[in-house]
C-alpha atoms as a PDB file:
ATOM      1  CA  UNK A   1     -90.637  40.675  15.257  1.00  0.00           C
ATOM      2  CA  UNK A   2     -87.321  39.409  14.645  1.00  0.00           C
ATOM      3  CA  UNK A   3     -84.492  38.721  17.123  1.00  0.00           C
ATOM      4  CA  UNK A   4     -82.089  41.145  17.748  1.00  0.00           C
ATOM      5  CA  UNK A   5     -78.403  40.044  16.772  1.00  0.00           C
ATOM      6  CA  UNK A   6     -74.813  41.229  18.533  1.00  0.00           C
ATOM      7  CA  UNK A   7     -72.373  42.571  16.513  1.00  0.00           C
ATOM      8  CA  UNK A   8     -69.754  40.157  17.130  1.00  0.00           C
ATOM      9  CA  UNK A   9     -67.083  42.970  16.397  1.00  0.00           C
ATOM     10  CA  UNK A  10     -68.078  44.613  19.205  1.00  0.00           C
ATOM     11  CA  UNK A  11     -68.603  41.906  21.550  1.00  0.00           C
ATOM     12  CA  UNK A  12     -64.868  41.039  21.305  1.00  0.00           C
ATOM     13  CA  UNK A  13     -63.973  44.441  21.983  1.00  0.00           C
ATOM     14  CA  UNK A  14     -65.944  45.215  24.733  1.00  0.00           C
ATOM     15  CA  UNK A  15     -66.424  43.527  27.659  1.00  0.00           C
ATOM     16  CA  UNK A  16     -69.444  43.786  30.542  1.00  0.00           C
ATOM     17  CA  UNK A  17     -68.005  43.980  34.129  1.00  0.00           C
ATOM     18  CA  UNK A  18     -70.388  41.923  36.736  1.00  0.00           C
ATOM     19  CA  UNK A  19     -71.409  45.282  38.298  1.00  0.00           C
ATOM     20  CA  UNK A  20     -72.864  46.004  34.606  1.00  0.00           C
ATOM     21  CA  UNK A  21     -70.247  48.570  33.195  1.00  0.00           C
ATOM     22  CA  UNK A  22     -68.765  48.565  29.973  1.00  0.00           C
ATOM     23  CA  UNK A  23     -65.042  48.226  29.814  1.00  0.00           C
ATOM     24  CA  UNK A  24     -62.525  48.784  27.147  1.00  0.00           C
ATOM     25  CA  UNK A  25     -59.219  47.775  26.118  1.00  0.00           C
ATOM     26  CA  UNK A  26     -56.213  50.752  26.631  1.00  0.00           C
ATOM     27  CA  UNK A  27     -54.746  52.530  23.798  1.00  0.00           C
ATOM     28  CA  UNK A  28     -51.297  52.547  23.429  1.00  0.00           C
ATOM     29  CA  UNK A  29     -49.582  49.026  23.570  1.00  0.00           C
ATOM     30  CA  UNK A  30     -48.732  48.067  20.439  1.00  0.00           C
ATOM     31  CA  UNK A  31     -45.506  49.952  19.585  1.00  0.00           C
ATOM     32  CA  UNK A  32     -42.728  52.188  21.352  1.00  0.00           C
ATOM     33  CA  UNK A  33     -42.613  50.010  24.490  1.00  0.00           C
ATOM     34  CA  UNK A  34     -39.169  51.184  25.719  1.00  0.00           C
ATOM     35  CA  UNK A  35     -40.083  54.519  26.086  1.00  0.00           C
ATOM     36  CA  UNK A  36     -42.990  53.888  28.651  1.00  0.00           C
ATOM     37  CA  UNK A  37     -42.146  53.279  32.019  1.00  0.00           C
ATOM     38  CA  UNK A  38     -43.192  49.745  33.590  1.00  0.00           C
ATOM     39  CA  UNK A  39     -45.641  51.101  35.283  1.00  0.00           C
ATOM     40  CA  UNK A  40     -47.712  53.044  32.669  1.00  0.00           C
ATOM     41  CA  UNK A  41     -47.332  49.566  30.573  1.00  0.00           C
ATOM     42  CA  UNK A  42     -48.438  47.848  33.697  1.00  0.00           C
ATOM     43  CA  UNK A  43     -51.783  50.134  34.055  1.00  0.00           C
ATOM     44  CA  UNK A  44     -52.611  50.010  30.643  1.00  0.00           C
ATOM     45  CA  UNK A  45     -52.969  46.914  30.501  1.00  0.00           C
ATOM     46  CA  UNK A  46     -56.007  46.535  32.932  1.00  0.00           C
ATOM     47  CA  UNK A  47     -58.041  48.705  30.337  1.00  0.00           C
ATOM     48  CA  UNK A  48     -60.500  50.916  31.571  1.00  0.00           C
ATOM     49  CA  UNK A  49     -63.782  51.786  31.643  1.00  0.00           C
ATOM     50  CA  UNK A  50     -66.035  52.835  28.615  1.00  0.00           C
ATOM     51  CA  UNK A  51     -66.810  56.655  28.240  1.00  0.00           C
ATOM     52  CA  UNK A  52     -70.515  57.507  29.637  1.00  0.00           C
ATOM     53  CA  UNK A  53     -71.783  59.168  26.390  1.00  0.00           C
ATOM     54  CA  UNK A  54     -70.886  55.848  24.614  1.00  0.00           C
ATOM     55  CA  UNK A  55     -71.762  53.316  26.322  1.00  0.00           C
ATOM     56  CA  UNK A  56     -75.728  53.555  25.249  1.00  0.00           C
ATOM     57  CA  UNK A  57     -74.726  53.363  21.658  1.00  0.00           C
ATOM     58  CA  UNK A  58     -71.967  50.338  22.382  1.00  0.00           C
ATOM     59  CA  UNK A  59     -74.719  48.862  24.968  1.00  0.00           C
ATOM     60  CA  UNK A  60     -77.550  48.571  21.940  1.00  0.00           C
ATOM     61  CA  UNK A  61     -74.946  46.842  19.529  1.00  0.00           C
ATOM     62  CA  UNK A  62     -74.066  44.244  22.808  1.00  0.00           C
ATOM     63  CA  UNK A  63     -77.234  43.031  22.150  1.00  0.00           C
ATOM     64  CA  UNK A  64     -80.333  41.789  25.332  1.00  0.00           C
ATOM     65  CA  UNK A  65     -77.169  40.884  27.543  1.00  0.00           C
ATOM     66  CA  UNK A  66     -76.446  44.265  28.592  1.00  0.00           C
END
């Protein structure tokens, strides 16, 4: 049986918390800056956590680490 490889696409996208959740990177800050307030930019940028119906899918291309 051969080994099963991580998509390294998806490893830089997505990143494991130490509780074992999936987190994600915030749409939303590449462009029109000036128009969000400082605080909207400022929450964004923490990310947040990866939808429930995906994270099975996102969790098999991770690889044995999650």
């Amino acid at each position: 049986m051969s080994k099963l490889k991580t998509r390294k696409t998806v490893a830089k996208r997505f990143k494991v918390t130490s509780t074992g959740k999936l987190m994600r990177r915030s749409t939303g800050l590449n462009h029109l800056m000036r128009k969000k307030t400082l605080d909207r930019r400022r929450r964004l940028l923490n990310g947040s956590e990866l939808f429930k119906g995906d994270e099975k899918r996102i969790g098999r291309m991770l690889g044995e680490g999650h």
